[in-house]
N, C-alpha and C. Protein backbone atom coordinates (compact mmCIF):
# COMPACT_ATOMS: atom_id res chain seq x y z
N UNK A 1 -14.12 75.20 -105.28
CA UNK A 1 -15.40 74.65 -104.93
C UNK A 1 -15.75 75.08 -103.51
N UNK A 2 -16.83 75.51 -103.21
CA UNK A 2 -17.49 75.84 -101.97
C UNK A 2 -18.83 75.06 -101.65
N UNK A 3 -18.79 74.72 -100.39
CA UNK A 3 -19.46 74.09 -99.57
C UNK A 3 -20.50 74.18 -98.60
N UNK A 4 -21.32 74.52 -98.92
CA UNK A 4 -22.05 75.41 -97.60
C UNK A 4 -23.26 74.26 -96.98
N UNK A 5 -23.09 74.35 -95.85
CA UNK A 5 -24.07 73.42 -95.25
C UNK A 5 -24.68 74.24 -94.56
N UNK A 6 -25.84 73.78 -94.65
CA UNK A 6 -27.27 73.98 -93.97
C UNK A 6 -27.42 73.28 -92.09
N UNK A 7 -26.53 73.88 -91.03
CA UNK A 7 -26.80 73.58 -90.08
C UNK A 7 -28.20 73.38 -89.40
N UNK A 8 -28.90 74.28 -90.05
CA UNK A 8 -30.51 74.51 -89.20
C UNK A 8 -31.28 73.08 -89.36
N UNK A 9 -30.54 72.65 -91.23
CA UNK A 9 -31.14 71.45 -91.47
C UNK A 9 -30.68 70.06 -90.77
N UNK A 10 -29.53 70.41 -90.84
CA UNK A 10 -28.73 69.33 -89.91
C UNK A 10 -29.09 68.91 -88.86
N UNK A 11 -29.33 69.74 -88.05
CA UNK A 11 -29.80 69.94 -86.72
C UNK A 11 -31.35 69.08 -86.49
N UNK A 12 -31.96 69.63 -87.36
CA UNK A 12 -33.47 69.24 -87.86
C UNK A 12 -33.26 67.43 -87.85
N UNK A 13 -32.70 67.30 -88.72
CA UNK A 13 -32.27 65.65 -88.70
C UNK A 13 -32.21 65.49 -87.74
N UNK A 14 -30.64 65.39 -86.70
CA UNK A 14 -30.00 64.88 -86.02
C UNK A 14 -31.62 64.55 -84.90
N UNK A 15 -32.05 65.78 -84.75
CA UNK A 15 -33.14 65.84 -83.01
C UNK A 15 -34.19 64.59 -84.22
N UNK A 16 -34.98 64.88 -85.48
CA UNK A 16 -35.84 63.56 -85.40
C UNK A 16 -35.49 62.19 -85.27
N UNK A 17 -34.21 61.93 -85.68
CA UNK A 17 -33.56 60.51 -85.58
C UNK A 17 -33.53 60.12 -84.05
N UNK A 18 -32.69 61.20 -83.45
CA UNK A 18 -33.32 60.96 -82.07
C UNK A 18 -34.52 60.51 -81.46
N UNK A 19 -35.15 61.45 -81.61
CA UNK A 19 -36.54 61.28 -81.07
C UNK A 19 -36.95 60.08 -81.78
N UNK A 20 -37.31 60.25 -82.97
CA UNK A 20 -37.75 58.30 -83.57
C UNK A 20 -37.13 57.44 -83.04
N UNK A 21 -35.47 57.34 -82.64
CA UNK A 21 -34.88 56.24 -81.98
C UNK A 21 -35.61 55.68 -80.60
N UNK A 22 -35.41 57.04 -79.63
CA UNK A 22 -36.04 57.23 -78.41
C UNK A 22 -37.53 56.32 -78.93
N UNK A 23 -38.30 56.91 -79.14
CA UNK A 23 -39.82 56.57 -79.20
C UNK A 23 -39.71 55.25 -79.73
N UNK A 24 -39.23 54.32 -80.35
CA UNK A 24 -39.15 52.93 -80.85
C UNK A 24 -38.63 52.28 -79.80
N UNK A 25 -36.81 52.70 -78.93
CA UNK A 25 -36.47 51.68 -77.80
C UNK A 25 -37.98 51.49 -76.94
N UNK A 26 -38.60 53.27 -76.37
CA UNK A 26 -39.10 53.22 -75.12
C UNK A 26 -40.47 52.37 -75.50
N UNK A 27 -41.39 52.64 -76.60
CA UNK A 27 -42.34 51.26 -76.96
C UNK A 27 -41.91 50.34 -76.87
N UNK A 28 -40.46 49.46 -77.52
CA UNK A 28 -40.20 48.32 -77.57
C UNK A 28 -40.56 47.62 -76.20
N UNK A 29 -39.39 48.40 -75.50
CA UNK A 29 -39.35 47.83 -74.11
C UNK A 29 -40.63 48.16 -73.32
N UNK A 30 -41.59 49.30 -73.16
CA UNK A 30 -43.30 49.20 -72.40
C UNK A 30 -43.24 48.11 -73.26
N UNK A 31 -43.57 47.49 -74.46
CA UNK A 31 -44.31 46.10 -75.31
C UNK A 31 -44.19 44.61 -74.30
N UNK A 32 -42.38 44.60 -74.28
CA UNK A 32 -41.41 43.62 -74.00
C UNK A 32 -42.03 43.55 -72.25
N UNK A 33 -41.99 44.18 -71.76
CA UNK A 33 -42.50 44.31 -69.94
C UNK A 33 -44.03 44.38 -69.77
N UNK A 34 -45.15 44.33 -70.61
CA UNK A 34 -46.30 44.20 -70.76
C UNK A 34 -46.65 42.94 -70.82
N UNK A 35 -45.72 42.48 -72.46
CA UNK A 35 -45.83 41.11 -72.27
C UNK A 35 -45.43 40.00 -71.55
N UNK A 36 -44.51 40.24 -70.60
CA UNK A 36 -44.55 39.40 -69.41
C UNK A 36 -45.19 39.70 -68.47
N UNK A 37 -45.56 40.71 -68.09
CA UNK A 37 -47.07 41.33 -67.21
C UNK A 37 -47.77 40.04 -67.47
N UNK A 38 -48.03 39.66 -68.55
CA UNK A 38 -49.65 39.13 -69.47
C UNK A 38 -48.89 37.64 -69.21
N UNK A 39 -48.01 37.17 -68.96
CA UNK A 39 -47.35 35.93 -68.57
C UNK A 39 -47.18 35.18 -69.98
N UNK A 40 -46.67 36.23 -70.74
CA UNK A 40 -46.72 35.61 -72.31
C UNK A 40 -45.13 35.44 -72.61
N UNK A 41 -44.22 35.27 -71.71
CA UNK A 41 -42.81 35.53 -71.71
C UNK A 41 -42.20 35.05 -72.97
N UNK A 42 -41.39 35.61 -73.72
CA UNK A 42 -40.91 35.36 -74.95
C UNK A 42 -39.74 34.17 -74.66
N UNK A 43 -40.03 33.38 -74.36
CA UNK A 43 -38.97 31.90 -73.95
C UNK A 43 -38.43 32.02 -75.70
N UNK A 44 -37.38 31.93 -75.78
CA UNK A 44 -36.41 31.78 -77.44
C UNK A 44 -35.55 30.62 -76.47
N UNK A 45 -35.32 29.74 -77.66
CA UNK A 45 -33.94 28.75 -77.69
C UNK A 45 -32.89 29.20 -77.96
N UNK A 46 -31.63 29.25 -77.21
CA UNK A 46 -30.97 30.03 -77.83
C UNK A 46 -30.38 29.18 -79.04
N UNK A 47 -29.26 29.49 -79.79
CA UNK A 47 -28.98 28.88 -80.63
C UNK A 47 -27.54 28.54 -80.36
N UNK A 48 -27.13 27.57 -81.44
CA UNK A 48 -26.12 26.79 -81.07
C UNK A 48 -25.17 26.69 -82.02
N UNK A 49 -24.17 27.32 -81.82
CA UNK A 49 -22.80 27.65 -82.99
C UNK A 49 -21.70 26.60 -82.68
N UNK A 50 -21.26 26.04 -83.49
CA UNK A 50 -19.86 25.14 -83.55
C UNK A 50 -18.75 25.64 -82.94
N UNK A 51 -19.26 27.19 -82.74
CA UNK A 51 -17.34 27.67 -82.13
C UNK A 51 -17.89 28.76 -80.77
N UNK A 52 -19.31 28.15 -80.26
CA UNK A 52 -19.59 29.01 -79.65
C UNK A 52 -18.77 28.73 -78.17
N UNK A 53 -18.53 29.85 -77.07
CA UNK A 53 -17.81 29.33 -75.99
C UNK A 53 -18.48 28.74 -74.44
N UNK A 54 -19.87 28.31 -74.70
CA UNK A 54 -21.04 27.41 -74.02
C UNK A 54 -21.97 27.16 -74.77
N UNK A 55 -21.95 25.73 -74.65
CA UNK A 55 -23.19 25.59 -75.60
C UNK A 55 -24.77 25.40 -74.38
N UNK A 56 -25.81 25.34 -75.00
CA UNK A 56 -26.95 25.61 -73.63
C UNK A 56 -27.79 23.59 -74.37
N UNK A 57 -27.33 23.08 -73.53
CA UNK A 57 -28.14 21.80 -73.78
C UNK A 57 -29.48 22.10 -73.16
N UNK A 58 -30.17 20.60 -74.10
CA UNK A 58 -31.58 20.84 -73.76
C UNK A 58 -32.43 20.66 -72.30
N UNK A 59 -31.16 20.63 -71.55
CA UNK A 59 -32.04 20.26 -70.12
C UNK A 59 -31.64 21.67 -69.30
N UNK A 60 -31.18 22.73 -70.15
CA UNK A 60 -31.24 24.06 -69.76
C UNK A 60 -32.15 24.53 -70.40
N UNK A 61 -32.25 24.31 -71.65
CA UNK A 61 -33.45 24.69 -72.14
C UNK A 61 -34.71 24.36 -71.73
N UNK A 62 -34.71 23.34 -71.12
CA UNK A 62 -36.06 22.62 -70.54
C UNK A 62 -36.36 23.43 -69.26
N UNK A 63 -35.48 23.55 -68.78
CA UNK A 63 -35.21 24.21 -67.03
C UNK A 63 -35.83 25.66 -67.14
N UNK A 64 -34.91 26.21 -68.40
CA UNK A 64 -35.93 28.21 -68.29
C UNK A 64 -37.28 27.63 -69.37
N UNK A 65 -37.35 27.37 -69.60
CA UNK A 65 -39.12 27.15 -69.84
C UNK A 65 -39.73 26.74 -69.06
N UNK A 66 -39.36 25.75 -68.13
CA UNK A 66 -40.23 25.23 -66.71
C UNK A 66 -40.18 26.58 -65.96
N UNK A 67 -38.94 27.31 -65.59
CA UNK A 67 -39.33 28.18 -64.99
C UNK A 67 -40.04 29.53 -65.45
N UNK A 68 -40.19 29.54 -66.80
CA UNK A 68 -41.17 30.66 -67.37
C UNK A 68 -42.57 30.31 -66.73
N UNK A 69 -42.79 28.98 -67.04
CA UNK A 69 -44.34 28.59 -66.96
C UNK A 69 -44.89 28.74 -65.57
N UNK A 70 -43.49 28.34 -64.90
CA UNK A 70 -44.12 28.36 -63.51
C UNK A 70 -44.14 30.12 -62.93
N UNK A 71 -43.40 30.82 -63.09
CA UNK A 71 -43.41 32.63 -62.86
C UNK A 71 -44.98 33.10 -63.71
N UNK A 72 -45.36 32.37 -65.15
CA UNK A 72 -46.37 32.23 -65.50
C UNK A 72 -47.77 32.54 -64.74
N UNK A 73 -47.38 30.66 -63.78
CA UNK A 73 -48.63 30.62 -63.16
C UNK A 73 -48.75 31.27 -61.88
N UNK A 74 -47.47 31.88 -61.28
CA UNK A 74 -47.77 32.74 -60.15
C UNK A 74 -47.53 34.05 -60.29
N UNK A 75 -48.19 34.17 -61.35
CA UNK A 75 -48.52 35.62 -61.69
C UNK A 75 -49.60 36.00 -60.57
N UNK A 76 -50.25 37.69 -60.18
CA UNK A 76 -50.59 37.83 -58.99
C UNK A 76 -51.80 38.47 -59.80
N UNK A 77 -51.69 38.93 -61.22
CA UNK A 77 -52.94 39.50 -62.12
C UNK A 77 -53.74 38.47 -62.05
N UNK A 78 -54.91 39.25 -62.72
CA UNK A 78 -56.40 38.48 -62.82
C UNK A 78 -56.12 37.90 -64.59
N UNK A 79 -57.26 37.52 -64.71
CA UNK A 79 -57.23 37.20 -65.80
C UNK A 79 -57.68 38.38 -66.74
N UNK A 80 -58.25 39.49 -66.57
CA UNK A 80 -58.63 40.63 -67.06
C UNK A 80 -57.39 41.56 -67.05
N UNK A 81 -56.69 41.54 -66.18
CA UNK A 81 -55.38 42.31 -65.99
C UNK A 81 -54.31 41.72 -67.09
N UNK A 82 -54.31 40.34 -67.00
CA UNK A 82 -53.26 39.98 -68.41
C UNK A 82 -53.56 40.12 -69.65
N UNK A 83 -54.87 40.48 -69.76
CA UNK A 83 -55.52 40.53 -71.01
C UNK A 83 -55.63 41.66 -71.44
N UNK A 84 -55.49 42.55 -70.18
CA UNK A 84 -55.34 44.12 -71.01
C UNK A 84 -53.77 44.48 -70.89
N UNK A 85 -52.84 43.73 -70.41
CA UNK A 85 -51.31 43.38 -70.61
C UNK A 85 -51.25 43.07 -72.08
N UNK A 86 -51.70 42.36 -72.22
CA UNK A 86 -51.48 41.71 -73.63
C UNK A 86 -51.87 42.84 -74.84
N UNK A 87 -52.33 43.64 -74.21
CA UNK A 87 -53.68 44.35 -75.61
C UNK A 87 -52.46 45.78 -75.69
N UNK A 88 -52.02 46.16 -74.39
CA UNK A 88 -51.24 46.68 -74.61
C UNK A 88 -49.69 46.02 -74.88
N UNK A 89 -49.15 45.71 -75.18
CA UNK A 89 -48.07 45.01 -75.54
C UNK A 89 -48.50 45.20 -76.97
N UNK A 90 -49.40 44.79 -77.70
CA UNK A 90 -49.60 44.73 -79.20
C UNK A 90 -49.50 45.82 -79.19
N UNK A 91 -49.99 47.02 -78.97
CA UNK A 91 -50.50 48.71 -79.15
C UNK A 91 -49.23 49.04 -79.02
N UNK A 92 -48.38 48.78 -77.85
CA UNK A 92 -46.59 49.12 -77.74
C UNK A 92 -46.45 48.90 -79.51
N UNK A 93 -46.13 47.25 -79.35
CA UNK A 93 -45.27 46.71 -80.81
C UNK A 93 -45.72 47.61 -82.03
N UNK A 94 -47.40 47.96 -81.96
CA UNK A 94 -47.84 48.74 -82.87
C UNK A 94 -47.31 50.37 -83.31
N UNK A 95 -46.84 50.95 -82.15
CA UNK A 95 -46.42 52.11 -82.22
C UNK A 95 -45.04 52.18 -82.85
N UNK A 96 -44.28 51.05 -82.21
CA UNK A 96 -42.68 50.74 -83.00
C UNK A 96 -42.82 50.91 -84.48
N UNK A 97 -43.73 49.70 -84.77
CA UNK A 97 -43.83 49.44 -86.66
C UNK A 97 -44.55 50.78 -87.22
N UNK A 98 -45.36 51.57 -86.18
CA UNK A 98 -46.05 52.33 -87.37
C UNK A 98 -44.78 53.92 -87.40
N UNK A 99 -43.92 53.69 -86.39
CA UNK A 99 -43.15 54.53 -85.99
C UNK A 99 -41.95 54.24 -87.65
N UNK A 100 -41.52 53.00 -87.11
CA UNK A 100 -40.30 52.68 -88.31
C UNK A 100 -41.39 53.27 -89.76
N UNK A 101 -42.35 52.38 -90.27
CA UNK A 101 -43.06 52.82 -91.48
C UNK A 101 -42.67 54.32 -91.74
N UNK A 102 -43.36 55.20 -90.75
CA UNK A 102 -43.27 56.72 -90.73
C UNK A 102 -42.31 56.83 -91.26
N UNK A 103 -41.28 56.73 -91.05
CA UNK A 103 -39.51 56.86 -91.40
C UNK A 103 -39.67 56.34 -92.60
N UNK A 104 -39.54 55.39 -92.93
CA UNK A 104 -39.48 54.82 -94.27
C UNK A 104 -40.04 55.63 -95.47
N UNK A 105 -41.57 55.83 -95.32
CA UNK A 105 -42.56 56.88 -95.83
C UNK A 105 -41.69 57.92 -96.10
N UNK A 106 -40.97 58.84 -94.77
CA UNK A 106 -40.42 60.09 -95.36
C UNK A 106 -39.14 60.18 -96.04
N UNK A 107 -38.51 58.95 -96.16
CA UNK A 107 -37.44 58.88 -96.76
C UNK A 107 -37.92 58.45 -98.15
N UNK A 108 -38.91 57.80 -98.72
CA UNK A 108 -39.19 57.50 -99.71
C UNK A 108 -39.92 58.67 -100.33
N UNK A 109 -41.13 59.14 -100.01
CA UNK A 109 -41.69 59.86 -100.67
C UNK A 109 -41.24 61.51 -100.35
N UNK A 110 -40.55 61.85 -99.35
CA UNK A 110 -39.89 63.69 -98.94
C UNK A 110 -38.77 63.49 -99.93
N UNK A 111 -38.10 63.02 -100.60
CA UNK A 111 -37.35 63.33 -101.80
C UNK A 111 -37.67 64.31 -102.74
């Protein structure tokens, strides 16, 4: 049995996976730093496991949300400046999803 691989194709792969990887982190993160531009900070709870090795009670939790709100309100933008923060942040997130789709698309239908 013989084996012959197609390096040129290989190659071909390897650089778009790249590049799609690349182009999804670097939107994610412009999205993720936009939207705190726009003082929209993604405050998450963290969560709380039975065997975790700190647990975060709610008066830590209370504490980084007070201090989101307040970095919030001394934000130094206008109100026009967070709003086109915000517009871009969606357009970021937008480029990620229409980026992943793309992928999906050519794996489904380039068969």
């Amino acid at each position: 049995m013989n084996v012959a691989i197609d390096w040129f194709a290989f190659l071909q792969v390897f650089l778009a996976a790249l590049l799609a990887a690349s182009l999804v982190v670097t939107f994610y993160a412009i999205g993720v730093r936009l939207l705190v531009r726009a003082g929209k900070a993604p405050v998450v709870a963290p969560a709380e496991f039975t065997d975790a090795l700190t647990v975060i009670t709610d008066k830590d939790r209370k504490r980084a949300a007070k201090a989101a709100a307040k970095a919030a309100r001394k934000s130094p933008l206008t109100v026009m400046q967070k709003r086109v923060a915000f517009v871009g942040a969606c357009a970021s997130f937008t480029v990620c999803g229409l980026a992943v789709l793309g992928g999906l698309l050519l794996i489904v239908f380039n068969h």
